[in-house]
Every structure is written in structure tokens, then in C-alpha cells.
C-alpha atoms as a PDB file:
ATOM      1  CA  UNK A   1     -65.797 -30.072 -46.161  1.00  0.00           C
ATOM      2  CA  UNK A   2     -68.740 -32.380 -45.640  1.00  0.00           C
ATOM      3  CA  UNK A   3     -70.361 -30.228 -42.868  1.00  0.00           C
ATOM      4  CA  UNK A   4     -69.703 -27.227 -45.407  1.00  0.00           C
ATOM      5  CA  UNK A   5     -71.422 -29.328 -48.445  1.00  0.00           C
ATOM      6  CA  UNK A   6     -74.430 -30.334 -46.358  1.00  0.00           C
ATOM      7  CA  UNK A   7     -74.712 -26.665 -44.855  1.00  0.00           C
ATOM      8  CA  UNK A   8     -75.368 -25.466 -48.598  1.00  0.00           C
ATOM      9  CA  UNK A   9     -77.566 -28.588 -49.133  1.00  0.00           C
ATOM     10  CA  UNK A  10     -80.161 -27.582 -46.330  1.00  0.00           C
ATOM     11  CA  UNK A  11     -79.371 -23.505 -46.702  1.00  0.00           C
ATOM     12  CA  UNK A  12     -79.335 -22.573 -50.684  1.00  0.00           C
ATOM     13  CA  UNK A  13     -81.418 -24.680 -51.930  1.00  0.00           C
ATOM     14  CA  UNK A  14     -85.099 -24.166 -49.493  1.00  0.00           C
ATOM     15  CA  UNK A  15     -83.853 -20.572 -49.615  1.00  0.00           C
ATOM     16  CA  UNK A  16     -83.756 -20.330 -53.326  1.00  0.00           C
ATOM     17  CA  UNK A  17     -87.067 -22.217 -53.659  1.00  0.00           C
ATOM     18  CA  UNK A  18     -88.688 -19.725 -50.846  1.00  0.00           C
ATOM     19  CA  UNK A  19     -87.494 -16.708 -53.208  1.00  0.00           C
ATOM     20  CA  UNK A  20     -88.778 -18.148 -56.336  1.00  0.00           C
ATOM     21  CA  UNK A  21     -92.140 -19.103 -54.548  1.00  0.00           C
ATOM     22  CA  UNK A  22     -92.952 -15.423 -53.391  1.00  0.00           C
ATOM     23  CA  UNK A  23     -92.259 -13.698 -56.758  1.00  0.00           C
ATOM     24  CA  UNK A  24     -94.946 -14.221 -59.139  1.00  0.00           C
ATOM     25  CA  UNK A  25     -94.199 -16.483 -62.165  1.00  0.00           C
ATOM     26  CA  UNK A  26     -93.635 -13.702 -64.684  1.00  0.00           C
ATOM     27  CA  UNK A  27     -90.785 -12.525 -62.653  1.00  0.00           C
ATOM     28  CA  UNK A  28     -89.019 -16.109 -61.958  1.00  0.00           C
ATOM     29  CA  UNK A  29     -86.055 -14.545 -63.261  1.00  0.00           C
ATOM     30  CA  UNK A  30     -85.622 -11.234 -61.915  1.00  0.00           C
ATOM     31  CA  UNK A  31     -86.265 -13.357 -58.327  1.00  0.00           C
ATOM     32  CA  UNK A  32     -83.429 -15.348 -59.509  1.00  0.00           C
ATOM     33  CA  UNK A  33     -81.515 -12.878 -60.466  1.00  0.00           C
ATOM     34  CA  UNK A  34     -81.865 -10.505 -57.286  1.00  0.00           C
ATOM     35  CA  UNK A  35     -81.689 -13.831 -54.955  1.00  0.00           C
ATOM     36  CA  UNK A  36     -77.603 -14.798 -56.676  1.00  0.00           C
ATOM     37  CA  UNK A  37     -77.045 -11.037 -56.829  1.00  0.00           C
ATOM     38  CA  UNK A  38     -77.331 -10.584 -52.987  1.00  0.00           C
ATOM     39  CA  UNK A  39     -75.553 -14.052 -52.487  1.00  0.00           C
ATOM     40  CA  UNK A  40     -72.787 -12.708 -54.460  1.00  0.00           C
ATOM     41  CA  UNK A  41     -72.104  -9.193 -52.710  1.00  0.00           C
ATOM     42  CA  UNK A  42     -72.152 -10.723 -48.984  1.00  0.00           C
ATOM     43  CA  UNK A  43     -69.981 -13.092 -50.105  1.00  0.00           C
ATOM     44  CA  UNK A  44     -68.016  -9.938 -51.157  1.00  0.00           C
ATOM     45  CA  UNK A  45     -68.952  -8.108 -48.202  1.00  0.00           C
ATOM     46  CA  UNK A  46     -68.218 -10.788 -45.719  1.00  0.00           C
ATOM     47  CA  UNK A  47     -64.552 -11.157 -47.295  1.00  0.00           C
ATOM     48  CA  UNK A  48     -63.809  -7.360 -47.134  1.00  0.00           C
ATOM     49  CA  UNK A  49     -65.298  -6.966 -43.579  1.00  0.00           C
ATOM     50  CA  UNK A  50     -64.367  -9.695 -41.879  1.00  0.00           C
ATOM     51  CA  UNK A  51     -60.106  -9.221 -41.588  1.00  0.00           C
ATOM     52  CA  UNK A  52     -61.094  -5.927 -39.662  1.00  0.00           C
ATOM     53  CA  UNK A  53     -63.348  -7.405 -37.772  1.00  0.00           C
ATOM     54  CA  UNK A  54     -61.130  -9.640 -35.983  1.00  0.00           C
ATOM     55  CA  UNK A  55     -58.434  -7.327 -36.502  1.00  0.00           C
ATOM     56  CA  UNK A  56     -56.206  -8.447 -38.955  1.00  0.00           C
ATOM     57  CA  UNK A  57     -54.678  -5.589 -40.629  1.00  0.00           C
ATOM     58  CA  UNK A  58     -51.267  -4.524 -42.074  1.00  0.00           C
ATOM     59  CA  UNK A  59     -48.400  -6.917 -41.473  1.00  0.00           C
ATOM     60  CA  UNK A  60     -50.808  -9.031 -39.768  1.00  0.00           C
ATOM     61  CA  UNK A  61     -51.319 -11.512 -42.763  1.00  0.00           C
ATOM     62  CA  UNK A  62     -46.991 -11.770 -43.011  1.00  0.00           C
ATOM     63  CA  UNK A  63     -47.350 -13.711 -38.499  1.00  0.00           C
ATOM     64  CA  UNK A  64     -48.925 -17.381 -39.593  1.00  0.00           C
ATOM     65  CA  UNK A  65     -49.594 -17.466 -35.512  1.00  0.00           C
ATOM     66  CA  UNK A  66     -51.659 -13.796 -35.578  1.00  0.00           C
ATOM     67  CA  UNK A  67     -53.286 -15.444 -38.935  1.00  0.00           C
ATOM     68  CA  UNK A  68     -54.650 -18.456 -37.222  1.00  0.00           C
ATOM     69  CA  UNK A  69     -56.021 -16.198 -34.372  1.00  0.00           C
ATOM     70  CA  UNK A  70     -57.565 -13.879 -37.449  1.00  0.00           C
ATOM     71  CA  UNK A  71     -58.781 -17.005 -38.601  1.00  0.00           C
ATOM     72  CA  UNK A  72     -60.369 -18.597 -35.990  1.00  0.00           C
ATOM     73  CA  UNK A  73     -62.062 -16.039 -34.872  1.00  0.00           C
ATOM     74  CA  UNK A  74     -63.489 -15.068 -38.164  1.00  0.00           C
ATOM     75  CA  UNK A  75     -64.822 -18.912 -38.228  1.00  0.00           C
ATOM     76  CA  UNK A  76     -66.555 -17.834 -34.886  1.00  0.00           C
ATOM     77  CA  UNK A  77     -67.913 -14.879 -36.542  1.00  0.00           C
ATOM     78  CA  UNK A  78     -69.282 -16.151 -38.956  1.00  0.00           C
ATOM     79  CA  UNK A  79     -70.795 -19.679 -37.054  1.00  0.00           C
ATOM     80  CA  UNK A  80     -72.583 -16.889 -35.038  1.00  0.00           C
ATOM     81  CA  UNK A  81     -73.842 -14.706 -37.796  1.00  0.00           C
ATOM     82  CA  UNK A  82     -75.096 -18.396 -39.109  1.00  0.00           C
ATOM     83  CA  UNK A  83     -76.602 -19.401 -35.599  1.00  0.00           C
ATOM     84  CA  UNK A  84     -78.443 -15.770 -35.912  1.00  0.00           C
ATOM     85  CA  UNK A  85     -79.823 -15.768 -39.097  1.00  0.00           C
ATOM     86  CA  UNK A  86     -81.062 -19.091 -38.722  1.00  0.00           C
ATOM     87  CA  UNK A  87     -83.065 -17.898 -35.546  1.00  0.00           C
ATOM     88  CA  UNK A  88     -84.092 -14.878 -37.255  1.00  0.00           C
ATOM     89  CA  UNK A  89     -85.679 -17.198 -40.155  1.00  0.00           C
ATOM     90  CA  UNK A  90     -87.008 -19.882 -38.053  1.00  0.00           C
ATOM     91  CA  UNK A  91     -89.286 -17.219 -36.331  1.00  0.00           C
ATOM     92  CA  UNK A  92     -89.796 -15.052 -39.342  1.00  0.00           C
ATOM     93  CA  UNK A  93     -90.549 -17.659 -41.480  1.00  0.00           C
ATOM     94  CA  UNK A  94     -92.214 -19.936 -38.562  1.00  0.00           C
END
């Protein structure tokens, strides 16, 4: 939970202050706005896609072993997706 909490620390926050700092001020609010919007619907996204990703489907979620294999390797899905987008932003941004 702590490595979660300071994950959001060092990833929300500069990310919401580099959205807000691109839009001009008048539009504060619709950068806002767009910034939570996307947040929200990955989130979504990343819920709905995931299971079939690592190929949970079915009966699958009634086998707590086939779970925890679903599981962990959704965890390394997404620690890679992570990894990536944090290269992608470290030369995009950089």
C-alpha cells in the first residue's frame, strides 16, 4: 500500500500540474476536466481489458489457484505498461 500511495504521490500530482501548465488559464478547467476524464476511462479500460488479457475468462474467476495466476500476471502487466509509459515521458517530456 505504501509503494502504491507514493506511486500516486510522484505520478498524479506533476502530471496534473504538467496538464494545467500547458492549457492556457481561461481553460484551467476544461484541462482539469479532460485530464480526470481520461484518468477515469483507463481506469475503466484497464479493468475491462485486463481479465482477457491474461486470460481469465468464464469459470476462471470460480479456481482461486487460476485467479492468482490471472492476478499476477495482470500485476506484471500493468508494472510494464508503468515501466513504459514512464520511458515514453521521460524522453517526451525530457
Amino acid at each position: 500500500m505504501i509503494v502504491f500511495a507514493l506511486g500516486l504521490v510522484t505520478l498524479v500530482s506533476p502530471l496534473t500540474a504538467a496538464v494545467l501548465a500547458a492549457a492556457p488559464v481561461r481553460h484551467a478547467g476544461v484541462a482539469s476536466g479532460v485530464n480526470n476524464a481520461v484518468a477515469r476511462a483507463s481506469s475503466l479500460l484497464a479493468v475491462a481489458a485486463l481479465p482477457a488479457v491474461v486470460g481469465l475468462s468464464g469459470d476462471d474467476y470460480l479456481h482461486p489457484s487460476t485467479m492468482t495466476v490471472g492476478y499476477h500476471a495482470a500485476l506484471l502487466w500493468c508494472a510494464g505498461l508503468l515501466a513504459a509509459g514512464g520511458l515514453i515521458s521521460w524522453v517526451g517530456l525530457g
